[in-house]
N, C-alpha and C. Protein backbone atom coordinates (compact mmCIF):
# COMPACT_ATOMS: atom_id res chain seq x y z
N UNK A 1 21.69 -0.05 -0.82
CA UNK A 1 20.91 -1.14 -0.26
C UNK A 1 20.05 -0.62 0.89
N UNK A 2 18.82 -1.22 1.03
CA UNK A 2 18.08 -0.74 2.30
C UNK A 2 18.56 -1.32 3.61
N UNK A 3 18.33 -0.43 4.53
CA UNK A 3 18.44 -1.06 6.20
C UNK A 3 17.74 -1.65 6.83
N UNK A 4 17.70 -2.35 7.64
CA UNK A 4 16.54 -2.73 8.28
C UNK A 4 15.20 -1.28 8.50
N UNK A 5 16.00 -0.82 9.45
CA UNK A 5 14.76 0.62 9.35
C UNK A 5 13.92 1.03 8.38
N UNK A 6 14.24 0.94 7.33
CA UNK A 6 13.62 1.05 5.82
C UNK A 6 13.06 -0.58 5.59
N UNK A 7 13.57 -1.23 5.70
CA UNK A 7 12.81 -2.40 5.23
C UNK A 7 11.61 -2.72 6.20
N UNK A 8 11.84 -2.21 7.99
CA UNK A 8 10.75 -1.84 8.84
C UNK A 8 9.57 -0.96 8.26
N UNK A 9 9.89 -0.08 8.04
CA UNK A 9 8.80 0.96 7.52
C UNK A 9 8.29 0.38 6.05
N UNK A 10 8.83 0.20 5.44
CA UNK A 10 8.29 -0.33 4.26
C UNK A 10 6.83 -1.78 4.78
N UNK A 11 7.46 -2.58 5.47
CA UNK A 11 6.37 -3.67 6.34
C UNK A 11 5.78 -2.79 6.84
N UNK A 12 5.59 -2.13 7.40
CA UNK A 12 4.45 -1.06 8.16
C UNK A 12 3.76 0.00 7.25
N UNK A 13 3.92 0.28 6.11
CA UNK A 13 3.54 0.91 4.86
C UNK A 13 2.20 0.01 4.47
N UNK A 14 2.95 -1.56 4.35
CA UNK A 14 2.02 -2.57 3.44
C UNK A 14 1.30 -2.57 4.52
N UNK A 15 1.52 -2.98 6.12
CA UNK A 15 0.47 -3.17 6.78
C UNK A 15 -0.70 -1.82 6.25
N UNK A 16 -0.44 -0.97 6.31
CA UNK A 16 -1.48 0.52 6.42
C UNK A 16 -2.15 0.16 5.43
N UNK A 17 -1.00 0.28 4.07
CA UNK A 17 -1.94 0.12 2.89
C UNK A 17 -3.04 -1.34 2.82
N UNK A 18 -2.93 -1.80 3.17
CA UNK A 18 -3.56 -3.68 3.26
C UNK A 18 -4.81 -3.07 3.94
N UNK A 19 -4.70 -2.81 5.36
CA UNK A 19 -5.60 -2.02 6.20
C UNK A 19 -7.13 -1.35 5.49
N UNK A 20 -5.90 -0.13 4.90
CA UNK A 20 -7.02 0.55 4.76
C UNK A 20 -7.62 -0.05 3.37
N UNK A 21 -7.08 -0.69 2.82
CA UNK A 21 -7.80 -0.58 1.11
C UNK A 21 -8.51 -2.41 0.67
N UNK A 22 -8.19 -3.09 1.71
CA UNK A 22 -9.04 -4.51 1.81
C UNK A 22 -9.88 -4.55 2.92
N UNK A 23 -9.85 -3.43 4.10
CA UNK A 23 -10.70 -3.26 5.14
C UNK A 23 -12.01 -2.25 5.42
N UNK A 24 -10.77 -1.37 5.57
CA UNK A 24 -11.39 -0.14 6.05
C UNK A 24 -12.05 0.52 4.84
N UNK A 25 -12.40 0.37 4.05
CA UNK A 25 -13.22 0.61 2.79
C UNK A 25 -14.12 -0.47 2.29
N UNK A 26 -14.52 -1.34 2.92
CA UNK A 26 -15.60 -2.44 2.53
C UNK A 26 -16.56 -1.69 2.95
N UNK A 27 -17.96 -2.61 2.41
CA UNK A 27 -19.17 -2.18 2.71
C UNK A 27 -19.00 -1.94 4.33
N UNK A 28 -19.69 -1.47 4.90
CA UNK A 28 -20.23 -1.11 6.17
C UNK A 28 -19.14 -0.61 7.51
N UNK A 29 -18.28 -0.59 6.93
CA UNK A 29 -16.87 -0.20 7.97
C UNK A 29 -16.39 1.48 7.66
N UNK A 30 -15.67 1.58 8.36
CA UNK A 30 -15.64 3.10 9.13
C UNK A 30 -15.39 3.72 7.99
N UNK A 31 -14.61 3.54 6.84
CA UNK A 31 -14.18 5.02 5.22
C UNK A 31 -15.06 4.46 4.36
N UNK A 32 -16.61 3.62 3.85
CA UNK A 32 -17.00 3.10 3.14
C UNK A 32 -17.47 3.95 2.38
N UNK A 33 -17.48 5.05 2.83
CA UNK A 33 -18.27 6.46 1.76
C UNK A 33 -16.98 7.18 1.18
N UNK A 34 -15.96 6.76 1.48
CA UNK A 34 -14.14 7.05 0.31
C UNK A 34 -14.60 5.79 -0.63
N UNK A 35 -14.76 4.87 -0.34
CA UNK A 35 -14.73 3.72 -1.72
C UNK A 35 -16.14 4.08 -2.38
N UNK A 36 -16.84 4.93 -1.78
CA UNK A 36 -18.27 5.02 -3.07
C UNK A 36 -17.46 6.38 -3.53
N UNK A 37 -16.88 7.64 -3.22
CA UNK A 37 -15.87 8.09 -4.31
C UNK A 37 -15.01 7.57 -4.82
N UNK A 38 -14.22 6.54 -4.36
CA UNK A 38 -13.45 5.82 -5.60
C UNK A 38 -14.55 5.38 -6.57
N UNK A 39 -15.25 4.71 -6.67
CA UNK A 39 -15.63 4.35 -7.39
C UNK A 39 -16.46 4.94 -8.34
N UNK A 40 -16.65 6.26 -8.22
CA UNK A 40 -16.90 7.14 -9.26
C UNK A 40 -15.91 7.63 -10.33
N UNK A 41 -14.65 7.40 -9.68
CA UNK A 41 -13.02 7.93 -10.20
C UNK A 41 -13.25 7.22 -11.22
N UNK A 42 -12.05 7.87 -12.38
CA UNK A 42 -11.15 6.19 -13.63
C UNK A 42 -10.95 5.54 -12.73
N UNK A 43 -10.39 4.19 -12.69
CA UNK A 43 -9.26 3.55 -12.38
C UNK A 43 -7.90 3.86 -12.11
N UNK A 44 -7.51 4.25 -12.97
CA UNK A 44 -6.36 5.16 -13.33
C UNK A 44 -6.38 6.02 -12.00
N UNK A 45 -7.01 6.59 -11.37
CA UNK A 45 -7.17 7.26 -10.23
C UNK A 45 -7.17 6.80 -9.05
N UNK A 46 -8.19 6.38 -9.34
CA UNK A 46 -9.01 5.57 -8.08
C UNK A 46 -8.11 4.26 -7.50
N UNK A 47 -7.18 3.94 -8.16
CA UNK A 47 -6.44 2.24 -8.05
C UNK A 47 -5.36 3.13 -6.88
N UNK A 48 -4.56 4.06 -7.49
CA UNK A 48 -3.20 4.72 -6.52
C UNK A 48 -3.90 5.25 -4.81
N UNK A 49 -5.07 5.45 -4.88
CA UNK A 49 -5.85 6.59 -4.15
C UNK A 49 -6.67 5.54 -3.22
N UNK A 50 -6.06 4.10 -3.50
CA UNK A 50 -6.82 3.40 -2.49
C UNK A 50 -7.99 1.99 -2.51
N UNK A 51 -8.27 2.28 -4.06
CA UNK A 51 -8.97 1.08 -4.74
C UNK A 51 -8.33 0.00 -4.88
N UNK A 52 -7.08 -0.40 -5.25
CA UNK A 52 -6.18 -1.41 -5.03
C UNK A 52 -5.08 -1.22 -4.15
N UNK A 53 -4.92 -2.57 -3.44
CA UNK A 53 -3.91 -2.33 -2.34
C UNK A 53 -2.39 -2.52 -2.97
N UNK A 54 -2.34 -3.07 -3.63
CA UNK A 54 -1.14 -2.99 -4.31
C UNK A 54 -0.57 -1.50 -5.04
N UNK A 55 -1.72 -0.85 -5.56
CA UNK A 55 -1.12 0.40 -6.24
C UNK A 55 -1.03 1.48 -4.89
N UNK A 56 -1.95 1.11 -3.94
CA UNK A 56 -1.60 2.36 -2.97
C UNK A 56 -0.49 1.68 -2.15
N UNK A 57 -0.46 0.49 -2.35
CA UNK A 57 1.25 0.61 -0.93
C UNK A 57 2.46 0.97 -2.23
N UNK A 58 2.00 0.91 -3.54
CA UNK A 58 3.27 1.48 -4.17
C UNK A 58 3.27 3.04 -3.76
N UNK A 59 1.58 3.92 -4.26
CA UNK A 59 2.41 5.46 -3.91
C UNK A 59 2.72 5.59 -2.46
N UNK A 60 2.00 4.61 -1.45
CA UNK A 60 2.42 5.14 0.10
C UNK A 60 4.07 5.30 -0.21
N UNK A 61 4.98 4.20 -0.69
CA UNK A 61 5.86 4.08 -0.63
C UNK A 61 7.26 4.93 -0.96
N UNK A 62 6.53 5.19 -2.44
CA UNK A 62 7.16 6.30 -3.63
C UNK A 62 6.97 7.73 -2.67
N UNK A 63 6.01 8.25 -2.07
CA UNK A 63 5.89 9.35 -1.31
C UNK A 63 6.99 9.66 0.12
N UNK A 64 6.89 8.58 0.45
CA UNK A 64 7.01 8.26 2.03
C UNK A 64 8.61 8.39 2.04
N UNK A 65 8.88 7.58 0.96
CA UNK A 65 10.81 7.44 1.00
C UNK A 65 11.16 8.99 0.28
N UNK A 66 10.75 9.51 -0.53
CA UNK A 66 11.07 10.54 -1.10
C UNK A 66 11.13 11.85 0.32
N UNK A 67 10.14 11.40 1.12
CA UNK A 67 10.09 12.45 2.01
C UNK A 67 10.98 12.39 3.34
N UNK A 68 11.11 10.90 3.23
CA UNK A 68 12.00 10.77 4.84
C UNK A 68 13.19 10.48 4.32
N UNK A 69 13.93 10.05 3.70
CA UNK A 69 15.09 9.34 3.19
C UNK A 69 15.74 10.49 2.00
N UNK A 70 17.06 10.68 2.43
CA UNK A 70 18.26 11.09 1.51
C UNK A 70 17.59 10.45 -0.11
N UNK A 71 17.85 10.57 -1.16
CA UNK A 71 17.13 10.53 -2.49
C UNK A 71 18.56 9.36 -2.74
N UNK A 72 18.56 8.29 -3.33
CA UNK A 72 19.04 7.18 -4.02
C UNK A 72 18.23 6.63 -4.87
N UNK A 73 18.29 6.58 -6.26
CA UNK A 73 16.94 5.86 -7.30
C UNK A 73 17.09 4.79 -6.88
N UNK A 74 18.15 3.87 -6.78
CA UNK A 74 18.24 2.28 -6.78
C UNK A 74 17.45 1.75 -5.27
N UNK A 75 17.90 2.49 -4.09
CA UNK A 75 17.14 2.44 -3.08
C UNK A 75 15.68 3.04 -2.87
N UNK A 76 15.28 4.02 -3.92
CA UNK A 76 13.77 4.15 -3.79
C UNK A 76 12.88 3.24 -4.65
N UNK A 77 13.76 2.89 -5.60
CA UNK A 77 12.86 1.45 -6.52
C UNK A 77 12.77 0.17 -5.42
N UNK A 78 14.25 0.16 -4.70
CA UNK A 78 13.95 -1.24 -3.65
C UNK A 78 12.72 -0.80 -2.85
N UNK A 79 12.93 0.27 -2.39
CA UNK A 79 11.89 0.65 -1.02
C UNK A 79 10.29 0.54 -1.63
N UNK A 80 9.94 0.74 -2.64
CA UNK A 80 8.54 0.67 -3.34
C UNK A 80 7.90 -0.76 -3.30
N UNK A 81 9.26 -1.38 -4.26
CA UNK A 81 9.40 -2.93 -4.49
C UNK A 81 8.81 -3.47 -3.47
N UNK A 82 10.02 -3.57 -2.21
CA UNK A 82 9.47 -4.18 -1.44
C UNK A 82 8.24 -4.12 -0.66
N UNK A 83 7.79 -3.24 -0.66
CA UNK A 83 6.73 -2.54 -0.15
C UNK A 83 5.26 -3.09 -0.58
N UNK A 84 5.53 -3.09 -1.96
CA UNK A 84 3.99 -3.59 -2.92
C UNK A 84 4.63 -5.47 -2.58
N UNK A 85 5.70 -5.67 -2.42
CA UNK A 85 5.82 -7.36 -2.06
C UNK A 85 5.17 -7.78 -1.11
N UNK A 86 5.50 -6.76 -0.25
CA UNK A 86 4.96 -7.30 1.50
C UNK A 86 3.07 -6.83 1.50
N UNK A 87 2.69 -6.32 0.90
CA UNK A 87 1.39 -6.45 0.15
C UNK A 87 0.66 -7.63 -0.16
N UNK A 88 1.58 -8.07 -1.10
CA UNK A 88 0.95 -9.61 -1.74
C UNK A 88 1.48 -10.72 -1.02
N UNK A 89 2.80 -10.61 -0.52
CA UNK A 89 2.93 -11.69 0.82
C UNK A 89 1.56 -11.44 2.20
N UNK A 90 1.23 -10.35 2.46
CA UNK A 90 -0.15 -10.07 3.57
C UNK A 90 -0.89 -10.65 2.96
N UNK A 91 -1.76 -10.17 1.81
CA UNK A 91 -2.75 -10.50 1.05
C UNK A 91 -3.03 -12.03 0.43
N UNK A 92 -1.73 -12.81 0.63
CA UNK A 92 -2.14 -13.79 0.15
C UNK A 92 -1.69 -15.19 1.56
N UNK A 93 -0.82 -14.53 2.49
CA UNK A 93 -1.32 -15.19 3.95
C UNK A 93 -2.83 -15.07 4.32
N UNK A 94 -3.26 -13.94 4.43
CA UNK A 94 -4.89 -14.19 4.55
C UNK A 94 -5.88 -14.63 3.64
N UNK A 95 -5.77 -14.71 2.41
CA UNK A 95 -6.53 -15.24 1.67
C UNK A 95 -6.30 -16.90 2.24
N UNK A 96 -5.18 -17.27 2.33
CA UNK A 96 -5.36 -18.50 2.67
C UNK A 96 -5.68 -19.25 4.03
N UNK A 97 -5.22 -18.19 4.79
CA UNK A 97 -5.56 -17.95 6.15
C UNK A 97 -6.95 -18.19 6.37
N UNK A 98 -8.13 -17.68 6.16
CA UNK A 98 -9.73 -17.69 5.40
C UNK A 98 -9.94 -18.88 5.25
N UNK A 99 -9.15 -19.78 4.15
CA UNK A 99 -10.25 -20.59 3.70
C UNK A 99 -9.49 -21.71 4.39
């Protein structure tokens, strides 16, 4: 099962990933010349690498636990999981947040 500490970092994962891949890659903001190379990529590429925020807070996640954390499959599927959750819980507080 995850710890808080892990379920901390995992919320701070989605924040980054949310960040950079609904923000910091729009037109006219500070990485906007990374999203005109994504967008030369497949999809298939381009989605993990930052084009969708959901597929990059999954590899932030899949990377991140593999590197800091003792290896458990059941706890690196939670740690991903939750990770791409707290994604679409961000993403869809501000969408509604907006309108």
């Amino acid at each position: 099962m995850l710890n808080l500490e892990q379920i901390w970092v995992a919320f701070l994962l989605a924040i980054t990933a949310y960040t950079f891949s609904c923000i910091l890659i729009e037109d006219g903001m500070l990485l906007n010349k990374y999203q005109d190379v994504l967008n030369r990529l497949p999809e298939w590429i381009a989605n993990p690498l930052g084009a969708c925020d959901l597929c990059f807070s999954g590899q932030l996640a899949l990377w991140i636990y593999i590197v800091r954390y003792d290896y458990s499959i059941i706890e690196h599927i939670f740690f991903v999981s939750i990770t791409i959750f707290f994604v679409k819980l961000i993403h869809t507080i501000i969408t509604k947040w907006e309108n």
